[in-house]
Protein backbone atom coordinates (compact mmCIF):
# COMPACT_ATOMS: atom_id res chain seq x y z
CA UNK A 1 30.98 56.91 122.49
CA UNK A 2 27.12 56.70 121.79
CA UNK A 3 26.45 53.16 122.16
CA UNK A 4 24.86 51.73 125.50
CA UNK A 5 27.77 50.26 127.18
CA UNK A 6 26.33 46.99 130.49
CA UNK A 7 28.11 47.55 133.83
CA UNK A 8 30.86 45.16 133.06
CA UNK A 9 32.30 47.20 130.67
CA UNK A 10 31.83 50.41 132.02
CA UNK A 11 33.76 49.18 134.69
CA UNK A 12 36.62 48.61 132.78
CA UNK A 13 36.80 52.22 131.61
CA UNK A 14 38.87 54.91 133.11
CA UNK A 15 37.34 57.12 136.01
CA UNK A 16 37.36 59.95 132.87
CA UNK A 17 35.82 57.49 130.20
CA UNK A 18 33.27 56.64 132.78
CA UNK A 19 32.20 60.26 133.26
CA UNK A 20 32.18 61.36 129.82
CA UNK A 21 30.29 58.30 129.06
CA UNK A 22 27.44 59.43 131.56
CA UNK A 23 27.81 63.22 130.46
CA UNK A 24 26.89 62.43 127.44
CA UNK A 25 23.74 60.48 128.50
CA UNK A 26 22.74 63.71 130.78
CA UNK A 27 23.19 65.62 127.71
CA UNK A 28 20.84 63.85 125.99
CA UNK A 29 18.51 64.51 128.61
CA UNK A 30 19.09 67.95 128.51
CA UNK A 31 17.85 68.24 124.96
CA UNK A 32 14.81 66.63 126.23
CA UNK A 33 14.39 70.25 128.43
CA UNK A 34 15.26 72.46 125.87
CA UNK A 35 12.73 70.75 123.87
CA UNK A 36 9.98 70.88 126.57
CA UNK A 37 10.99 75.14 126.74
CA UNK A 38 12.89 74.11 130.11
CA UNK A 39 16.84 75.67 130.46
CA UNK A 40 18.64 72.33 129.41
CA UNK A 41 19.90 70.74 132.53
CA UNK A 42 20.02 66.75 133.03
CA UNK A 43 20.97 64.90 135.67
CA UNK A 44 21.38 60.68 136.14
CA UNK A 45 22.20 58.61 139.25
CA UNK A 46 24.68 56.13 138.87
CA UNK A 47 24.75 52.83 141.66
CA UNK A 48 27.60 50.40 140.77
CA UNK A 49 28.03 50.98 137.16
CA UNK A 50 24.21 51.18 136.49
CA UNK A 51 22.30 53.85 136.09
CA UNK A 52 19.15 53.89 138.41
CA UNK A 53 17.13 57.18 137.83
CA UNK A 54 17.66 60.26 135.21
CA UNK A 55 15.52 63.97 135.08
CA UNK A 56 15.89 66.82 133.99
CA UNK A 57 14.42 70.59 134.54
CA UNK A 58 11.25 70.77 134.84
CA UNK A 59 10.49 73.77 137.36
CA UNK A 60 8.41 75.55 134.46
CA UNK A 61 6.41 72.87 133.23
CA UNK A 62 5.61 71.69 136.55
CA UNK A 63 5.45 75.21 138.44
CA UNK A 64 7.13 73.75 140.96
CA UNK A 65 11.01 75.81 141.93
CA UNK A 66 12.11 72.58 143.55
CA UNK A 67 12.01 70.70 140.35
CA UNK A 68 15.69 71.12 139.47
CA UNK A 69 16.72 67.72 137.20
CA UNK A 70 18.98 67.21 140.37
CA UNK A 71 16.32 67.43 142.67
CA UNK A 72 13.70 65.21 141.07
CA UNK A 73 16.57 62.57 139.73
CA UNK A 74 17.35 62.33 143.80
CA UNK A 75 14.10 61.82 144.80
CA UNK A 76 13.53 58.85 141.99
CA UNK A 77 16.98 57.24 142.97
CA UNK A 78 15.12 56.99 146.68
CA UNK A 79 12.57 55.60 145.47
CA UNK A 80 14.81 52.65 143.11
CA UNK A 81 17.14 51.79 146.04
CA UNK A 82 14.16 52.46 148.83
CA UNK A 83 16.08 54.87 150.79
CA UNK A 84 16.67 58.37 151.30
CA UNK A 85 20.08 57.97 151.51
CA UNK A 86 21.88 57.30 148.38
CA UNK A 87 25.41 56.38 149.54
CA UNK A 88 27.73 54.83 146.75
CA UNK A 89 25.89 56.82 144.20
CA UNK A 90 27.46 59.21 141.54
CA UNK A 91 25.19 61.80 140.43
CA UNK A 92 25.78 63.61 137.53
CA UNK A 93 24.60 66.58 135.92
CA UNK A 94 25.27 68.90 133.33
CA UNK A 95 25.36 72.37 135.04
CA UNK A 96 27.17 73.16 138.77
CA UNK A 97 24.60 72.65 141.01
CA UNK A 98 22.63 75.31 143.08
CA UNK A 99 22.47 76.22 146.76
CA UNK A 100 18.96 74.20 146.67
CA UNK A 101 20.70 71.32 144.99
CA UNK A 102 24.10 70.96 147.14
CA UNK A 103 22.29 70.81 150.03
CA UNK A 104 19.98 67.73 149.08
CA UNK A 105 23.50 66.06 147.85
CA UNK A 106 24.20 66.93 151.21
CA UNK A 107 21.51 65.41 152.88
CA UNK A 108 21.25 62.27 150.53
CA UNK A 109 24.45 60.97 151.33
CA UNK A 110 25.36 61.08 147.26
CA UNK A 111 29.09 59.63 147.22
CA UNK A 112 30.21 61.59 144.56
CA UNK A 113 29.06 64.13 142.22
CA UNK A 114 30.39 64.96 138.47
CA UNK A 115 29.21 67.93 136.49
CA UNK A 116 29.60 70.03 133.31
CA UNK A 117 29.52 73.43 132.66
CA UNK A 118 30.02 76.29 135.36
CA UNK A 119 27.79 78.49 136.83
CA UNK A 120 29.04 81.60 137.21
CA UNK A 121 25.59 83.46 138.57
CA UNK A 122 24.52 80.53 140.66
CA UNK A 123 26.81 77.49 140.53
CA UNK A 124 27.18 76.39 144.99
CA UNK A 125 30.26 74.06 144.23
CA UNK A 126 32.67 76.32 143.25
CA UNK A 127 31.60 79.67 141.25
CA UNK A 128 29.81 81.74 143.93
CA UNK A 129 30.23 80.03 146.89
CA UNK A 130 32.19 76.70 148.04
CA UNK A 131 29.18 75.18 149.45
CA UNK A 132 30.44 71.79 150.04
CA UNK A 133 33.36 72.82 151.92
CA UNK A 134 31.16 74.03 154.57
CA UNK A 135 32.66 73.24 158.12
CA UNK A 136 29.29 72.96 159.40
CA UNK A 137 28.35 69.96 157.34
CA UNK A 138 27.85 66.76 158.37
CA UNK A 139 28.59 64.47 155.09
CA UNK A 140 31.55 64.90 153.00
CA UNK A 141 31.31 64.26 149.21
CA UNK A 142 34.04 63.93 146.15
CA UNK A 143 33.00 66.19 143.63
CA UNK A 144 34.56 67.07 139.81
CA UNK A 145 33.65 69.84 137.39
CA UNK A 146 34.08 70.20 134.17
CA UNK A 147 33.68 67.17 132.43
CA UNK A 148 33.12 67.93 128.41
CA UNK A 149 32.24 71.80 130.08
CA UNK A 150 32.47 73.00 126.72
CA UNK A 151 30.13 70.99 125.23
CA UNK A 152 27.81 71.41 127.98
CA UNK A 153 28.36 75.43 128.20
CA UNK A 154 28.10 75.07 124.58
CA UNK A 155 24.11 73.22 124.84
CA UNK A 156 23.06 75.95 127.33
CA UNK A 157 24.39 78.94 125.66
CA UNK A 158 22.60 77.81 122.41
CA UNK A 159 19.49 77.40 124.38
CA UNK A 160 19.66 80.89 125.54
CA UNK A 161 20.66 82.58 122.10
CA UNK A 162 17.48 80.72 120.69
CA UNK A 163 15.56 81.94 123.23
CA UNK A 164 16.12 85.46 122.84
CA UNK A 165 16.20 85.58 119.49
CA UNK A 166 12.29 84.06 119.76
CA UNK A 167 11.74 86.73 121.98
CA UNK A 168 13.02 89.37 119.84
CA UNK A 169 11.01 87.82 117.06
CA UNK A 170 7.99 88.13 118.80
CA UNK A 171 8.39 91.17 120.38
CA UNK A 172 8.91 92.46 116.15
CA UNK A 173 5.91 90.85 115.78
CA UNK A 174 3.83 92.58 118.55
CA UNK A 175 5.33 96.25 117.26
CA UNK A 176 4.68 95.07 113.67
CA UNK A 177 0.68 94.19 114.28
């Protein structure tokens, strides 16, 4: 399903459909990453069937830690609805979130969040830690994982073999001259 579906019709998709549909669109941003020599992670904000901001990475391009596509797709949704709060939003992204990023779903009030692939070294929602679980929090959020994970393992993994095998090219290189 590639083709640019209006709110109306989304709507009459399953919950899955619906999610796939916008996985697919994060995806797309993730290649955007990859291509800008950022780890492939993209992330949209959904309001009522209509998507109102999209990022992705861009912590190396921008030197800037924060700048996690879930982080900078929050702060753009704030700026579309004018609020920090983003309540009856969906955010969705292709990699488990972070620490970082599960608490700023947290504290914007995101309704529900949908992501790919796992993170096993990192991921706050379920791998390493059940973050948003926490007793201590004060905003509850519906979360699901795992929506086309393989594809979305699949984009990051790729990233990384390419990666190292540039870096053992041009390490040959270095030895070579």
């Amino acid at each position: 399903m590639n083709e640019v579906l209006d709110s109306e019709a989304l709507a009459e998709l399953s919950q899955l459909e619906q999610d796939e549909y916008w996985m697919r669109r994060c995806m797309s941003l993730a290649t955007k990453a990859a291509e800008a020599g950022e780890v492939p992670v993209g992330a949209i904000i959904v309001h009522e069937h209509q998507l109102i901001a999209e990022a992705f990475n861009q912590p190396i391009s921008t030197n800037d830690p924060s700048a996690h596509a879930e982080i900078l797709v929050l702060r753009s949704a704030g700026q579309v609805l004018k609020n920090y709060r983003l309540s009856n939003c969906t955010l969705y992204v292709t990699l488990e979130p972070c620490s970082m990023c599960a608490g700023a779903l947290v504290h914007s009030r995101i309704s529900r969040l949908v992501y790919g692939a796992t993170e096993p070294k990192a991921g706050a929602i379920e791998s390493q830690v059940e973050f948003l679980n926490s007793e201590f929090l004060n905003h509850r959020l519906e979360w699901q994982g795992g929506v086309l994970a393989e594809e979305t393992s699949a984009q990051l993994s790729d990233f990384f073999k390419r990666r190292r095998a540039q870096k053992k090219a041009d390490k040959n290189k270095h030895q070579e001259e």
